[in-house]
PDB file of N, CA and C in Angstrom:
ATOM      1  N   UNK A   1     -32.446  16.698   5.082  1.00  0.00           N
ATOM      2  CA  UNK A   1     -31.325  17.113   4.266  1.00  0.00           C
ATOM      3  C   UNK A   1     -30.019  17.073   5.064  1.00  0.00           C
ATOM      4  N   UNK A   2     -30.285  17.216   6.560  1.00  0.00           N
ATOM      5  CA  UNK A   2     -28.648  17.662   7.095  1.00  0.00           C
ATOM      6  C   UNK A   2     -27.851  16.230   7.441  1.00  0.00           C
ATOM      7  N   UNK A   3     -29.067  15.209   7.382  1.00  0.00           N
ATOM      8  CA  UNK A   3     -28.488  13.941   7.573  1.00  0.00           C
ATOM      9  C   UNK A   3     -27.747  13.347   6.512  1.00  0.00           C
ATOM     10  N   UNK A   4     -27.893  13.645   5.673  1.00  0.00           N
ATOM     11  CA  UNK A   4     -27.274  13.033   4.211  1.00  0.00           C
ATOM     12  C   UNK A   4     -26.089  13.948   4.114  1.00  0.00           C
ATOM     13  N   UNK A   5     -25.917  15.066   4.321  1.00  0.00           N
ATOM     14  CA  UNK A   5     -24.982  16.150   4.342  1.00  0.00           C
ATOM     15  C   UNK A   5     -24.074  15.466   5.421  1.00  0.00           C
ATOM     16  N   UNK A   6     -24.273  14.741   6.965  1.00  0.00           N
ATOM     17  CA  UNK A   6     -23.627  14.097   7.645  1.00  0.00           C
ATOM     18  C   UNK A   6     -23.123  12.826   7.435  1.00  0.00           C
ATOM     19  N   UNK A   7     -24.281  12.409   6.301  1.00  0.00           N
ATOM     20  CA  UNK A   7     -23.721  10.962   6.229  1.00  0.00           C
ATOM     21  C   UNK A   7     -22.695  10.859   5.323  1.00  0.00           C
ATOM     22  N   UNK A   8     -22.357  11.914   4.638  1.00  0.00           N
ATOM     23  CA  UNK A   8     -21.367  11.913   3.673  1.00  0.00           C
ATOM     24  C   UNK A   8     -20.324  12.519   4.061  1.00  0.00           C
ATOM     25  N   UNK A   9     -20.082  13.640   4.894  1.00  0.00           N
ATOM     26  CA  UNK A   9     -19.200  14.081   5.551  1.00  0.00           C
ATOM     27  C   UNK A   9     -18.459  12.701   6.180  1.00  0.00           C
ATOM     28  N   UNK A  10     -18.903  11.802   7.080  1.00  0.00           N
ATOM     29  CA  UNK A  10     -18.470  10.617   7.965  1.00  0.00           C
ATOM     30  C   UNK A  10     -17.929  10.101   6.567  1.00  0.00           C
ATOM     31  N   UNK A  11     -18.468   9.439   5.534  1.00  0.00           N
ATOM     32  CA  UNK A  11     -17.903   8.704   4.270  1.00  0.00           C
ATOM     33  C   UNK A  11     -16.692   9.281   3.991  1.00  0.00           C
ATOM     34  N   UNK A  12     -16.715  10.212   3.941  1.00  0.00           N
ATOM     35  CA  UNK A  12     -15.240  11.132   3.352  1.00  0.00           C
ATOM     36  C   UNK A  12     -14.302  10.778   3.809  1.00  0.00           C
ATOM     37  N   UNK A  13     -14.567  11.115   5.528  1.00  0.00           N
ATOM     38  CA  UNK A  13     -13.242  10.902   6.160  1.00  0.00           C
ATOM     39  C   UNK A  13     -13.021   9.697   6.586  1.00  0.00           C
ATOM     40  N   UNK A  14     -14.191   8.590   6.432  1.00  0.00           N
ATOM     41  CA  UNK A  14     -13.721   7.794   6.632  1.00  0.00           C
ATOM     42  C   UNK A  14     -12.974   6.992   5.193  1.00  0.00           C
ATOM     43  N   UNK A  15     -13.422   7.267   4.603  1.00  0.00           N
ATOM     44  CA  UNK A  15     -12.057   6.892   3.164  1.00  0.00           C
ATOM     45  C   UNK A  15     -10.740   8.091   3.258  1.00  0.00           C
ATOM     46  N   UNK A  16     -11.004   8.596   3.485  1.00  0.00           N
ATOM     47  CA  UNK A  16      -9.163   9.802   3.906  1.00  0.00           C
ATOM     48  C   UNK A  16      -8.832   8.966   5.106  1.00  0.00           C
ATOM     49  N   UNK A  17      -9.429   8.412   6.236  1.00  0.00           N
ATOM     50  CA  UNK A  17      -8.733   7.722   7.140  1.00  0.00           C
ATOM     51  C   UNK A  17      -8.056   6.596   6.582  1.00  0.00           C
ATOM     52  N   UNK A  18      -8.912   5.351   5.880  1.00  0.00           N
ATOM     53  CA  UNK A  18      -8.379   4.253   5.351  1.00  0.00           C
ATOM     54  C   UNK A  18      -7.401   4.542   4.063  1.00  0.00           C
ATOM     55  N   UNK A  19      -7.525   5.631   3.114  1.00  0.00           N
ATOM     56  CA  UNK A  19      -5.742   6.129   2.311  1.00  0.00           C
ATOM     57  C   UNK A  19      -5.119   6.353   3.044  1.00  0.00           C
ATOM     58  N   UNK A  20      -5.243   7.284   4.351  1.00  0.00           N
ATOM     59  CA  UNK A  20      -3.936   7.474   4.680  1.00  0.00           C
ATOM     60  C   UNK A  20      -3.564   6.396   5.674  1.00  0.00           C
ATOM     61  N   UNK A  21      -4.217   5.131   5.882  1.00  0.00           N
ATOM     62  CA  UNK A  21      -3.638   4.074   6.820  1.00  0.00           C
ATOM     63  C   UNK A  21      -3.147   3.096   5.616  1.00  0.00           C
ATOM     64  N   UNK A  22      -3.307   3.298   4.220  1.00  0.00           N
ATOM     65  CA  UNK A  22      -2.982   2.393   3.733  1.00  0.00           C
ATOM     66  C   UNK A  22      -1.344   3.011   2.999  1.00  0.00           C
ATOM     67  N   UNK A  23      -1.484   4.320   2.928  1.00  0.00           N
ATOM     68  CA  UNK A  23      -0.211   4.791   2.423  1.00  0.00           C
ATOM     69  C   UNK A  23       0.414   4.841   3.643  1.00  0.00           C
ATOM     70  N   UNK A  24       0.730   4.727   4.744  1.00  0.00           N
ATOM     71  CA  UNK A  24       0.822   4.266   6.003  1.00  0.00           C
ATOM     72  C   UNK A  24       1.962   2.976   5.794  1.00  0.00           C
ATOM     73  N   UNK A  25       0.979   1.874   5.285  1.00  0.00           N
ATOM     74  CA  UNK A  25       1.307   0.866   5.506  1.00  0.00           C
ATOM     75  C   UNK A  25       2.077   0.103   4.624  1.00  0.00           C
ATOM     76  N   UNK A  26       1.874   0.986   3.371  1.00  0.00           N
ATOM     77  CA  UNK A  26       2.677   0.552   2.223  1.00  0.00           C
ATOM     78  C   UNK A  26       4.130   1.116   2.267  1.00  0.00           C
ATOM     79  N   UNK A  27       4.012   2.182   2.513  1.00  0.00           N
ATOM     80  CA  UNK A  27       5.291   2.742   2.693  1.00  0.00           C
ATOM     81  C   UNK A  27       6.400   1.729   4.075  1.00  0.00           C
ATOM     82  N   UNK A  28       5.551   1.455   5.360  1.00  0.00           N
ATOM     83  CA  UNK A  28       6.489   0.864   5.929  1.00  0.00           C
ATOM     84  C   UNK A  28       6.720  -0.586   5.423  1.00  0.00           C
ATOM     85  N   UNK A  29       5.875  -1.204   4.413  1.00  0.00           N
ATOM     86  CA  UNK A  29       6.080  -2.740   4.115  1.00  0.00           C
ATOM     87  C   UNK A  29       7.413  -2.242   3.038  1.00  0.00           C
ATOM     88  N   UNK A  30       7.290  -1.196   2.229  1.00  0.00           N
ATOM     89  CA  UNK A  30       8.635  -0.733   1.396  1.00  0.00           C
ATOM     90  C   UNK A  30       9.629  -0.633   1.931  1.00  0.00           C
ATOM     91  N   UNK A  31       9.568   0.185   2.785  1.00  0.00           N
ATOM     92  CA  UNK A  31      10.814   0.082   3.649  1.00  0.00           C
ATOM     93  C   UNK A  31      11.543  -0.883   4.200  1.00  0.00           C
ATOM     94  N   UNK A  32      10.857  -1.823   5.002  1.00  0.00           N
ATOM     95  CA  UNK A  32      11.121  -3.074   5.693  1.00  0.00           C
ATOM     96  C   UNK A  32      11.671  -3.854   4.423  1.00  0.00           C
ATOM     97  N   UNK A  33      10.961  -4.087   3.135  1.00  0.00           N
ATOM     98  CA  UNK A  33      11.789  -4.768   2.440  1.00  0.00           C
ATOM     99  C   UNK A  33      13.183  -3.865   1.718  1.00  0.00           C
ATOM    100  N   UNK A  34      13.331  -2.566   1.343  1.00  0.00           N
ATOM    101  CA  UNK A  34      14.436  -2.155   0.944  1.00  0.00           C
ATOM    102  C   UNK A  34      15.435  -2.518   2.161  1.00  0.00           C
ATOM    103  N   UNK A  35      15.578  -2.069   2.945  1.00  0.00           N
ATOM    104  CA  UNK A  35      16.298  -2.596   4.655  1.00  0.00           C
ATOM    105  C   UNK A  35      16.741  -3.961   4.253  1.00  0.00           C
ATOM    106  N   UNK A  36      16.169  -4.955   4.313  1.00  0.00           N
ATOM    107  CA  UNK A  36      16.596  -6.253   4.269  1.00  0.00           C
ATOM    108  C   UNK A  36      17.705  -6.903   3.462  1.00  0.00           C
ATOM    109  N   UNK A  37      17.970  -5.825   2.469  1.00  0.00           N
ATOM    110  CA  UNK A  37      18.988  -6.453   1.574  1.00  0.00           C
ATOM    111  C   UNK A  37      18.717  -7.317   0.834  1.00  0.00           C
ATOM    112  N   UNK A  38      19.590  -7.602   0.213  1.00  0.00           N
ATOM    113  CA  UNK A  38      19.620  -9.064  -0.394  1.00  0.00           C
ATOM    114  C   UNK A  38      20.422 -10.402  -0.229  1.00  0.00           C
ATOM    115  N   UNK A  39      19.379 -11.465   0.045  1.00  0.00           N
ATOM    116  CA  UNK A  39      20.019 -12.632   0.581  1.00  0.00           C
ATOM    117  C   UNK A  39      19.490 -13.285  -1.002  1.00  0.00           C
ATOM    118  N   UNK A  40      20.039 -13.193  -2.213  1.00  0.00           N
ATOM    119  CA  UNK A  40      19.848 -14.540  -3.103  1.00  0.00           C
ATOM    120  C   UNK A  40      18.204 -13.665  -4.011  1.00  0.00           C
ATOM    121  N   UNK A  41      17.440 -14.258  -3.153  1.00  0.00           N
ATOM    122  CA  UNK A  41      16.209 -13.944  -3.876  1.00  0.00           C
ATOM    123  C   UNK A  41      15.590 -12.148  -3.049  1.00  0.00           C
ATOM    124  N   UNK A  42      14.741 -11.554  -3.961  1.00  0.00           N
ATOM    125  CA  UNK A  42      14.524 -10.684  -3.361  1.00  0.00           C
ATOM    126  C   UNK A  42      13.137 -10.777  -2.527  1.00  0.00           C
ATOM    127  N   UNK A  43      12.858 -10.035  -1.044  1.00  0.00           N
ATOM    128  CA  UNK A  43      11.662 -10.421  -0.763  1.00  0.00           C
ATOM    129  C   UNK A  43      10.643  -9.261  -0.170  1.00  0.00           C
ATOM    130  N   UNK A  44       9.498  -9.066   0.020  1.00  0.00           N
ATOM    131  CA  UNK A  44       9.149  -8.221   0.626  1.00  0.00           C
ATOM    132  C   UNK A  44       7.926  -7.185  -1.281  1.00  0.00           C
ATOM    133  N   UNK A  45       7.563  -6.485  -0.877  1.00  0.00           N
ATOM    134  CA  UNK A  45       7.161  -6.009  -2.160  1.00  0.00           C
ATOM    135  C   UNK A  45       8.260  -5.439  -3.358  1.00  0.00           C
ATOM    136  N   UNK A  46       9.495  -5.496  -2.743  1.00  0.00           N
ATOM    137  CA  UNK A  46      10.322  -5.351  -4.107  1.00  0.00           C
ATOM    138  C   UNK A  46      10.320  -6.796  -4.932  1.00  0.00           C
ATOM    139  N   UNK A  47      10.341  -7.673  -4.076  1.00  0.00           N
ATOM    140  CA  UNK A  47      10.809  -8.991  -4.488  1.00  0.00           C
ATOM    141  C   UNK A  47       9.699  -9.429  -5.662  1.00  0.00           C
ATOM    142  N   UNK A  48       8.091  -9.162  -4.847  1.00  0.00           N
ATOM    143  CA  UNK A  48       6.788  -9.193  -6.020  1.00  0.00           C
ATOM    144  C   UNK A  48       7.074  -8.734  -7.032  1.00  0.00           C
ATOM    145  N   UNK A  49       7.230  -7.446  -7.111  1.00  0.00           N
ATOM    146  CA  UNK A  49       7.705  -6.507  -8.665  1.00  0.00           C
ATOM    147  C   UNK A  49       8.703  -6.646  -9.343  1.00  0.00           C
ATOM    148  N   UNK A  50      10.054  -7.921  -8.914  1.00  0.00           N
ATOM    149  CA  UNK A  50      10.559  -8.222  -9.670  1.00  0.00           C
ATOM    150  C   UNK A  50      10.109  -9.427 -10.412  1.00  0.00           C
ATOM    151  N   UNK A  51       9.293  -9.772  -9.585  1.00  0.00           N
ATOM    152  CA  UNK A  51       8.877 -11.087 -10.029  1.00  0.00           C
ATOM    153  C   UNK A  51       7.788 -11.038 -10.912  1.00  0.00           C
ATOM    154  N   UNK A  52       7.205  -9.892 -10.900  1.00  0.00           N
ATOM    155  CA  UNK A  52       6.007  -9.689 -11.821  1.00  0.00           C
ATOM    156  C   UNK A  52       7.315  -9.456 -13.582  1.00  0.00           C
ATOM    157  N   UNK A  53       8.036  -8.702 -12.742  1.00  0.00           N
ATOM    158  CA  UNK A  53       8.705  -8.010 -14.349  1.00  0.00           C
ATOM    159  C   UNK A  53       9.327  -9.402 -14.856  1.00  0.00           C
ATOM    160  N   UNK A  54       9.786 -10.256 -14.492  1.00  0.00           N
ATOM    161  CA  UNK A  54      10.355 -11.089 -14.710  1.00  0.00           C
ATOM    162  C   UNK A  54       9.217 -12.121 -15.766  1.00  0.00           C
ATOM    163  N   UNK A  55       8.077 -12.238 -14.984  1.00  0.00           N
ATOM    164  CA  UNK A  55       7.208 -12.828 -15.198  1.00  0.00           C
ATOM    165  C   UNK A  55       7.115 -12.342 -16.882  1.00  0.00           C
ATOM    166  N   UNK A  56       6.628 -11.096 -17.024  1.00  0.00           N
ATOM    167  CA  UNK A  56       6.223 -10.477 -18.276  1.00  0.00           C
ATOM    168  C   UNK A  56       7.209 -10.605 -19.552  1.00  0.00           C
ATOM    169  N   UNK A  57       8.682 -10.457 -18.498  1.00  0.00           N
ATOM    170  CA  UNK A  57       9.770 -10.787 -19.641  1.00  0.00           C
ATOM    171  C   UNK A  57       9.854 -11.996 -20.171  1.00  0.00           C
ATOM    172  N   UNK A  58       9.280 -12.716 -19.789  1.00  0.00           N
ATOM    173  CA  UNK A  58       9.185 -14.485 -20.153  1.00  0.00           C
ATOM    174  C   UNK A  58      10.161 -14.864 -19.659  1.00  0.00           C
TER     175      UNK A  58
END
């Protein structure tokens, strides 16, 4: 029983490790593209989400 109780404990944190490396990482790829400004086209994950909205708007 205490092994399964361990093996799930390790699962846990290891998914709380990989959210918080991924909210981590999203946040600095946001950043890096808000920073950049705009040269013409937009780039970075703002640039995707305009391009998605754009996309949808026809």
């Amino acid at each position: 029983m205490e092994t399964r109780t361990n093996a799930g404990r390790r699962v846990r944190k290891a998914v709380v490790v990989a959210l918080i490396v991924a909210g981590l990482w999203a946040g600095t790829a946001v950043t890096r593209g808000m920073a950049r400004g705009e040269d013409g086209a937009p780039n970075g994950p703002m640039g995707h989400i305009s391009r998605a909205v754009q996309v949808i708007r026809g």
